[in-house]
C-alpha atoms as a PDB file:
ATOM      1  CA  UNK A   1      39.089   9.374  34.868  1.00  0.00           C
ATOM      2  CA  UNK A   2      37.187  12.404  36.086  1.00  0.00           C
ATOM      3  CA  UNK A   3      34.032  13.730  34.140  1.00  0.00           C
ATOM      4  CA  UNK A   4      35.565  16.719  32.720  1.00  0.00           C
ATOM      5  CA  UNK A   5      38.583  15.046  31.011  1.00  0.00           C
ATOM      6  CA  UNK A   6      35.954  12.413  29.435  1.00  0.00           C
ATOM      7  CA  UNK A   7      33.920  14.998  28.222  1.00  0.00           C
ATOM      8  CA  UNK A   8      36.959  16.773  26.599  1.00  0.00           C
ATOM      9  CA  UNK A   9      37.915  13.715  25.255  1.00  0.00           C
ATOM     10  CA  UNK A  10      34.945  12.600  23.396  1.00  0.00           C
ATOM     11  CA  UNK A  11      34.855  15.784  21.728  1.00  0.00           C
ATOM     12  CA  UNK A  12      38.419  15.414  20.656  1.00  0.00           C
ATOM     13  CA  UNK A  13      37.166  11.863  18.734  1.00  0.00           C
ATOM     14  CA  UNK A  14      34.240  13.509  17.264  1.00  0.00           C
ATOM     15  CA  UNK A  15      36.084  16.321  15.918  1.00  0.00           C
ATOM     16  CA  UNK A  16      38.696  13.702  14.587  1.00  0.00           C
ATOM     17  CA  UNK A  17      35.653  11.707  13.548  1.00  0.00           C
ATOM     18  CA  UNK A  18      33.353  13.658  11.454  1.00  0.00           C
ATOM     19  CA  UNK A  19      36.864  15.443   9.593  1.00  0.00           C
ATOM     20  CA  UNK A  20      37.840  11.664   8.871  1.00  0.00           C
ATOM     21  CA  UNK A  21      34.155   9.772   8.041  1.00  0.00           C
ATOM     22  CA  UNK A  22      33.772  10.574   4.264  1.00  0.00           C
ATOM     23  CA  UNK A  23      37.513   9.684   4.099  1.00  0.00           C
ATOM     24  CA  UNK A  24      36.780   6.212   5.836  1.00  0.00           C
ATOM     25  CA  UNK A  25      33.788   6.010   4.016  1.00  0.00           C
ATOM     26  CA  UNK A  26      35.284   5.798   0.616  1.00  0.00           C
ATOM     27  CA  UNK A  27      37.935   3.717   1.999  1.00  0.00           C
ATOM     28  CA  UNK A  28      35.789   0.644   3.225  1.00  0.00           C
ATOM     29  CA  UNK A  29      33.700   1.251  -0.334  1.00  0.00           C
ATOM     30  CA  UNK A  30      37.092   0.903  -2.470  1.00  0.00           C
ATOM     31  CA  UNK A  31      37.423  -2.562  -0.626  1.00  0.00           C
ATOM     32  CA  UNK A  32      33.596  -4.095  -0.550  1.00  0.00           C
ATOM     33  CA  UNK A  33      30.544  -4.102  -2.925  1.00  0.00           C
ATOM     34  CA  UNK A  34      27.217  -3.847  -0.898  1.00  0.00           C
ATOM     35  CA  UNK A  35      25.871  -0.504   0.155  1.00  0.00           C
ATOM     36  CA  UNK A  36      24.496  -2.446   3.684  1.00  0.00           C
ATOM     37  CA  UNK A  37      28.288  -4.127   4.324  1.00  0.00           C
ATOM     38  CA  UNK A  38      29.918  -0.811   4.330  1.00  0.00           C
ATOM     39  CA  UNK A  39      27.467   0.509   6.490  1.00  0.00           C
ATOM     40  CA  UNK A  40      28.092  -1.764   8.618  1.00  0.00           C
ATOM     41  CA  UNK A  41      31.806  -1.713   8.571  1.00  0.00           C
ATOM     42  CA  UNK A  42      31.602   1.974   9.126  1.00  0.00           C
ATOM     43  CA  UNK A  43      29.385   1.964  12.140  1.00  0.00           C
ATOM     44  CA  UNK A  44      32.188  -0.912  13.223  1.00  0.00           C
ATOM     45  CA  UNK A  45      34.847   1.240  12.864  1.00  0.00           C
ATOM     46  CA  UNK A  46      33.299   4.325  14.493  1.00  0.00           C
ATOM     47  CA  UNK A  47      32.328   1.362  17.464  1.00  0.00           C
ATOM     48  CA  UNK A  48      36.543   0.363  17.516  1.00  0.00           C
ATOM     49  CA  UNK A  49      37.860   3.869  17.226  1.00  0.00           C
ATOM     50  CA  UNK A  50      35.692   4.630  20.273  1.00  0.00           C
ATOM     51  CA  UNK A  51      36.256   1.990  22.170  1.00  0.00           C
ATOM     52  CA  UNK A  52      40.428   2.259  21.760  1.00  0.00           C
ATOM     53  CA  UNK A  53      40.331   5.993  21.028  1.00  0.00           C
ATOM     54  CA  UNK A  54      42.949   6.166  24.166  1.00  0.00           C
ATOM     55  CA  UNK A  55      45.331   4.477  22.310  1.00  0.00           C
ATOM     56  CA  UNK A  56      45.597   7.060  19.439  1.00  0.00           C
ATOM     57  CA  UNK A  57      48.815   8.976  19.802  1.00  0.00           C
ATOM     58  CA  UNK A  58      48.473  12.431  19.048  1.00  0.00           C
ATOM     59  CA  UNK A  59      50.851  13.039  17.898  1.00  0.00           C
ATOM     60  CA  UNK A  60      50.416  10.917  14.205  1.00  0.00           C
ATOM     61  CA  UNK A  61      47.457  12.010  11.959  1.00  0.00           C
ATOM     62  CA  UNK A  62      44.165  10.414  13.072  1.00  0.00           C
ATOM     63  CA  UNK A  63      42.969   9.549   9.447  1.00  0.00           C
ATOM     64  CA  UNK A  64      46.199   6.791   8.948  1.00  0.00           C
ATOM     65  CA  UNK A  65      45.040   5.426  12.763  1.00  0.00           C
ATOM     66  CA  UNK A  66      41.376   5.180  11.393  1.00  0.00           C
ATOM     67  CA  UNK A  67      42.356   3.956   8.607  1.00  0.00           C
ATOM     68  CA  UNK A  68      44.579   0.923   9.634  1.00  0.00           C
ATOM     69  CA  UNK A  69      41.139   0.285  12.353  1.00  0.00           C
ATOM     70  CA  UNK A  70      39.162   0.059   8.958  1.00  0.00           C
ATOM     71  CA  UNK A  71      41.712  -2.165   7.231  1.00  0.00           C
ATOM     72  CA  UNK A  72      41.640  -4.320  10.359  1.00  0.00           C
ATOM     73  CA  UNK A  73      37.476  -4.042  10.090  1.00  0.00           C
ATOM     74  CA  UNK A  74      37.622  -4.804   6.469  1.00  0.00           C
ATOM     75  CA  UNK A  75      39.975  -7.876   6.175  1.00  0.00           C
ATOM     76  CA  UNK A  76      37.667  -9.191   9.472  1.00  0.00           C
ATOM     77  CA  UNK A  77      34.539  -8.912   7.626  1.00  0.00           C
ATOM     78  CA  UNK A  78      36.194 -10.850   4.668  1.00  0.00           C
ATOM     79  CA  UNK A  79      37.118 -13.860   6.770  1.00  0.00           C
ATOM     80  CA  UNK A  80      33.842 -13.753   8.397  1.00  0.00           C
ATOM     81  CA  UNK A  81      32.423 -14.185   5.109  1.00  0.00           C
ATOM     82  CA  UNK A  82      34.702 -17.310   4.518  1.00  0.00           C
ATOM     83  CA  UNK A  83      36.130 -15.053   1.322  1.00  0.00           C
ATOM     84  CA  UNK A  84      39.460 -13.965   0.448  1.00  0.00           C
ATOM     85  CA  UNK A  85      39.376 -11.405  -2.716  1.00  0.00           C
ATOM     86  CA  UNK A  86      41.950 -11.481  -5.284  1.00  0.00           C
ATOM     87  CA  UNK A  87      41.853  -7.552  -4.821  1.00  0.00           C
ATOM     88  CA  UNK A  88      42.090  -7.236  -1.185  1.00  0.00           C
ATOM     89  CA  UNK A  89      46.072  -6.951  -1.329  1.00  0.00           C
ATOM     90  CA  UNK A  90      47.447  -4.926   1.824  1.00  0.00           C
ATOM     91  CA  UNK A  91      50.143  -3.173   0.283  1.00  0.00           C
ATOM     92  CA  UNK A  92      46.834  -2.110  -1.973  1.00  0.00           C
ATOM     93  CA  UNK A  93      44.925  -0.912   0.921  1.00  0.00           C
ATOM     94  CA  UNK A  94      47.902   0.756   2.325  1.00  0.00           C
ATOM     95  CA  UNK A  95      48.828   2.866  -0.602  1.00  0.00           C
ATOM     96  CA  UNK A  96      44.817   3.524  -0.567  1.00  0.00           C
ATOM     97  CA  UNK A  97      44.761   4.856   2.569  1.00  0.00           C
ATOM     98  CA  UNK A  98      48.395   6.728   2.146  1.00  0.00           C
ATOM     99  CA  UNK A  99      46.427   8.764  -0.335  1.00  0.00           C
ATOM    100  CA  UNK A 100      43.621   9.622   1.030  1.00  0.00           C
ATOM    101  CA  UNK A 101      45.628  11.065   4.229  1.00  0.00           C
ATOM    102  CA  UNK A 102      47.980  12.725   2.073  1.00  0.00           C
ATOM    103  CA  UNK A 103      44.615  14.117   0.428  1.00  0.00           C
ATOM    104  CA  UNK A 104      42.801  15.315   3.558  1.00  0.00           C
ATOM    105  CA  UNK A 105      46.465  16.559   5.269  1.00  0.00           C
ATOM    106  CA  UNK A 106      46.158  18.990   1.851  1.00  0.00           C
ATOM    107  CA  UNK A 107      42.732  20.927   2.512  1.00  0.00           C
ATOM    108  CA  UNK A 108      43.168  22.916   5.315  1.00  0.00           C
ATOM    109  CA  UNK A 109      46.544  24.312   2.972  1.00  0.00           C
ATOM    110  CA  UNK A 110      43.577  24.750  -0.208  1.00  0.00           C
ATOM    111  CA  UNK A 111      40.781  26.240   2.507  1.00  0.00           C
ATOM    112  CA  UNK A 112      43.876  28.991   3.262  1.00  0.00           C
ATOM    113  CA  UNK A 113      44.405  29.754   0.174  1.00  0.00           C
ATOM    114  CA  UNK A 114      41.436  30.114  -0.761  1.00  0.00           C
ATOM    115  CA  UNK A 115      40.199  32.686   1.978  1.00  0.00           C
ATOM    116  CA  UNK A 116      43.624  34.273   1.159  1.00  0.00           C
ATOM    117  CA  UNK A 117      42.667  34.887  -2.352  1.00  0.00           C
ATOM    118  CA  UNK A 118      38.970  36.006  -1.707  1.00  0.00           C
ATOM    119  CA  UNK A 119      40.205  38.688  -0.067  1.00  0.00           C
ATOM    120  CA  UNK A 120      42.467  39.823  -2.753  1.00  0.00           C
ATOM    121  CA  UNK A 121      39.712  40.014  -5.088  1.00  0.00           C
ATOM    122  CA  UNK A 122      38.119  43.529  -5.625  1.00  0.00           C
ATOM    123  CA  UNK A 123      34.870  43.839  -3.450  1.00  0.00           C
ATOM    124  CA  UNK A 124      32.676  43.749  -6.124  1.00  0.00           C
ATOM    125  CA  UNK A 125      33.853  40.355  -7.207  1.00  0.00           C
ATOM    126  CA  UNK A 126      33.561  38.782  -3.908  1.00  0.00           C
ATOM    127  CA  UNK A 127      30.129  40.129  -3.498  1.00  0.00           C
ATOM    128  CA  UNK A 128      29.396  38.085  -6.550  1.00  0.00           C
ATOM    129  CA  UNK A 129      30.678  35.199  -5.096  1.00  0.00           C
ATOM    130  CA  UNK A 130      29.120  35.845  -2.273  1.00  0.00           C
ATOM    131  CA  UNK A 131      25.874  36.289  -3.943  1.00  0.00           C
ATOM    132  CA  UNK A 132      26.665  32.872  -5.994  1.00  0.00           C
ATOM    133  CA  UNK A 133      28.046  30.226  -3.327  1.00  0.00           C
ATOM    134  CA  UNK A 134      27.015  31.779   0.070  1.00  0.00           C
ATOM    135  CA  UNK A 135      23.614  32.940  -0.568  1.00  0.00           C
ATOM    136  CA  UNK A 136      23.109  30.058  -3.502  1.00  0.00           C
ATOM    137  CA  UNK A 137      21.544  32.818  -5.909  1.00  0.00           C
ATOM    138  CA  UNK A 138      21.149  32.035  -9.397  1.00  0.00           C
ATOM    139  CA  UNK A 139      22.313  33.917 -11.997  1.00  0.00           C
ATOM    140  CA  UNK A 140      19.155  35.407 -13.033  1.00  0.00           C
ATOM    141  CA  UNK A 141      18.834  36.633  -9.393  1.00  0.00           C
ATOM    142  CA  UNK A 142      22.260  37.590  -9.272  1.00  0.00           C
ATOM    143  CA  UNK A 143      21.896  39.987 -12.308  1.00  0.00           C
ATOM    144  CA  UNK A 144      18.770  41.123 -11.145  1.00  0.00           C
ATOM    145  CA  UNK A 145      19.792  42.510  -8.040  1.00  0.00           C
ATOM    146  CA  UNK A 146      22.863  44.029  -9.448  1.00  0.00           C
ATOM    147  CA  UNK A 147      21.025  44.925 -12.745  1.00  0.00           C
ATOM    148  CA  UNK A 148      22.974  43.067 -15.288  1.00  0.00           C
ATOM    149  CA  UNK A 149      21.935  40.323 -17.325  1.00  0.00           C
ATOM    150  CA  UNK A 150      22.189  36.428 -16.420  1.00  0.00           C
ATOM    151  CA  UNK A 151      25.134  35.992 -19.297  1.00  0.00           C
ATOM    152  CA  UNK A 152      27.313  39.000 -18.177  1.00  0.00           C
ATOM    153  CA  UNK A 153      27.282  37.181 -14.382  1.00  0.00           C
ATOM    154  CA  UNK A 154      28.667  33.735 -15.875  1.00  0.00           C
ATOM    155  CA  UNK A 155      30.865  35.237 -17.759  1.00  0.00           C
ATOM    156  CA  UNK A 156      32.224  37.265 -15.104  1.00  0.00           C
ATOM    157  CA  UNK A 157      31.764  34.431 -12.372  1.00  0.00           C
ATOM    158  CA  UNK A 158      33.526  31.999 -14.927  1.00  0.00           C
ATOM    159  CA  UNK A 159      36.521  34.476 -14.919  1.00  0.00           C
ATOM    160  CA  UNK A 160      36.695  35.303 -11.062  1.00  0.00           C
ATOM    161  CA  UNK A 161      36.981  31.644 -10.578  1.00  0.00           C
ATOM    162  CA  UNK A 162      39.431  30.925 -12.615  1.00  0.00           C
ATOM    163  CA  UNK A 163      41.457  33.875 -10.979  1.00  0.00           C
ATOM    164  CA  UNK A 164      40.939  32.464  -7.759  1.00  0.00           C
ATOM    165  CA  UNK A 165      42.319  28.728  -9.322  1.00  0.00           C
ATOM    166  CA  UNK A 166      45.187  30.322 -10.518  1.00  0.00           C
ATOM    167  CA  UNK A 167      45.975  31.960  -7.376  1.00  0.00           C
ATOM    168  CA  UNK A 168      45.314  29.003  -5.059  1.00  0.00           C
ATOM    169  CA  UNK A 169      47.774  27.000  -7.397  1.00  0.00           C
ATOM    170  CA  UNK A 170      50.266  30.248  -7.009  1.00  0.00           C
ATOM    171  CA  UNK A 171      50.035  30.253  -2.829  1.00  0.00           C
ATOM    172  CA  UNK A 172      50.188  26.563  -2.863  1.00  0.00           C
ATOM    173  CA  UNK A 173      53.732  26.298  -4.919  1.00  0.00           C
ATOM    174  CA  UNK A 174      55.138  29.321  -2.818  1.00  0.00           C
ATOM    175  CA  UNK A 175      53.955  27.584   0.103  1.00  0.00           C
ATOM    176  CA  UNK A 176      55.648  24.410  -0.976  1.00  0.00           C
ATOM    177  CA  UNK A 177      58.954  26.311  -1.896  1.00  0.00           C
ATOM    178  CA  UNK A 178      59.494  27.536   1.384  1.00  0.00           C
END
């Protein structure tokens, strides 16, 4: 394999790898206790996905791939230990890791939205949010610099968001319509 199709595809798994980890991650710590095992497991998996990354077919989501490789890691790691949990049922983990895809396949849909409704908002209001989640201003700060007091911001941050929830649920439904 030449050097430039290696290099393009070890940044395909580490794009597929860091938007999967925290998924894997709470995955492998639904099915063991100790903080060090799952570690471990994790770096495992990340070790097994790289090693058989060729094998992933793109054309299936990466998450149920990494998944089934953590499965594999987990049950591994229990028979290592000479242990067979009562909860370690594979139709379980399956369903386990069925959600969590299903989860992650939903927030690049919510991340739309979301941008889609920012920009409906008047420009004041974004500026707020702005101000708020961007910038990480306080509300003192934020009604400082636009000379209002700390209550009146909440108040009117409390009501922009739940504008923006309402319309994320709206472009979600009409997104699921069609």
């Amino acid at each position: 394999m030449n050097t430039h199709r290696e290099s393009e595809i070890r940044e395909q798994m580490t794009r597929h790898w860091l938007a999967s980890e925290n998924a894997i991650r709470a995955y492998i710590a639904g099915a063991v206790n100790s903080f060090t095992d799952r570690e471990d497991l994790l770096q495992q998996v990340a070790l097994t996905m790289a090693r058989r990354f060729e094998e992933f077919d793109e054309g299936r989501p990466f998450l149920a791939w990494a998944l089934w490789l953590a499965k594999s890691r987990i049950i591994d790691f229990y028979r290592s230990q000479g242990q067979q949990p009562q909860f370690l049922d594979d139709n379980l983990l399956d369903k386990y890791a069925e959600a969590l895809a299903e989860r992650q396949q939903a927030v690049p849909a919510q991340r739309e939205a979301l941008e889609h409704c920012l920009e409906e908002l008047p420009d004041r209001s974004r500026a707020l949010v702005r101000m708020k989640y961007h910038d990480g201003l306080k509300s003192d700060q934020i009604a400082e610099a636009i000379r209002s007091t700390p209550a009146s911001v909440r108040v009117t941050l409390s009501r922009i968001r739940d504008a923006l929830a309402d319309c994320i649920k709206r472009r979600l439904a009409s997104e699921a319509i069609e």
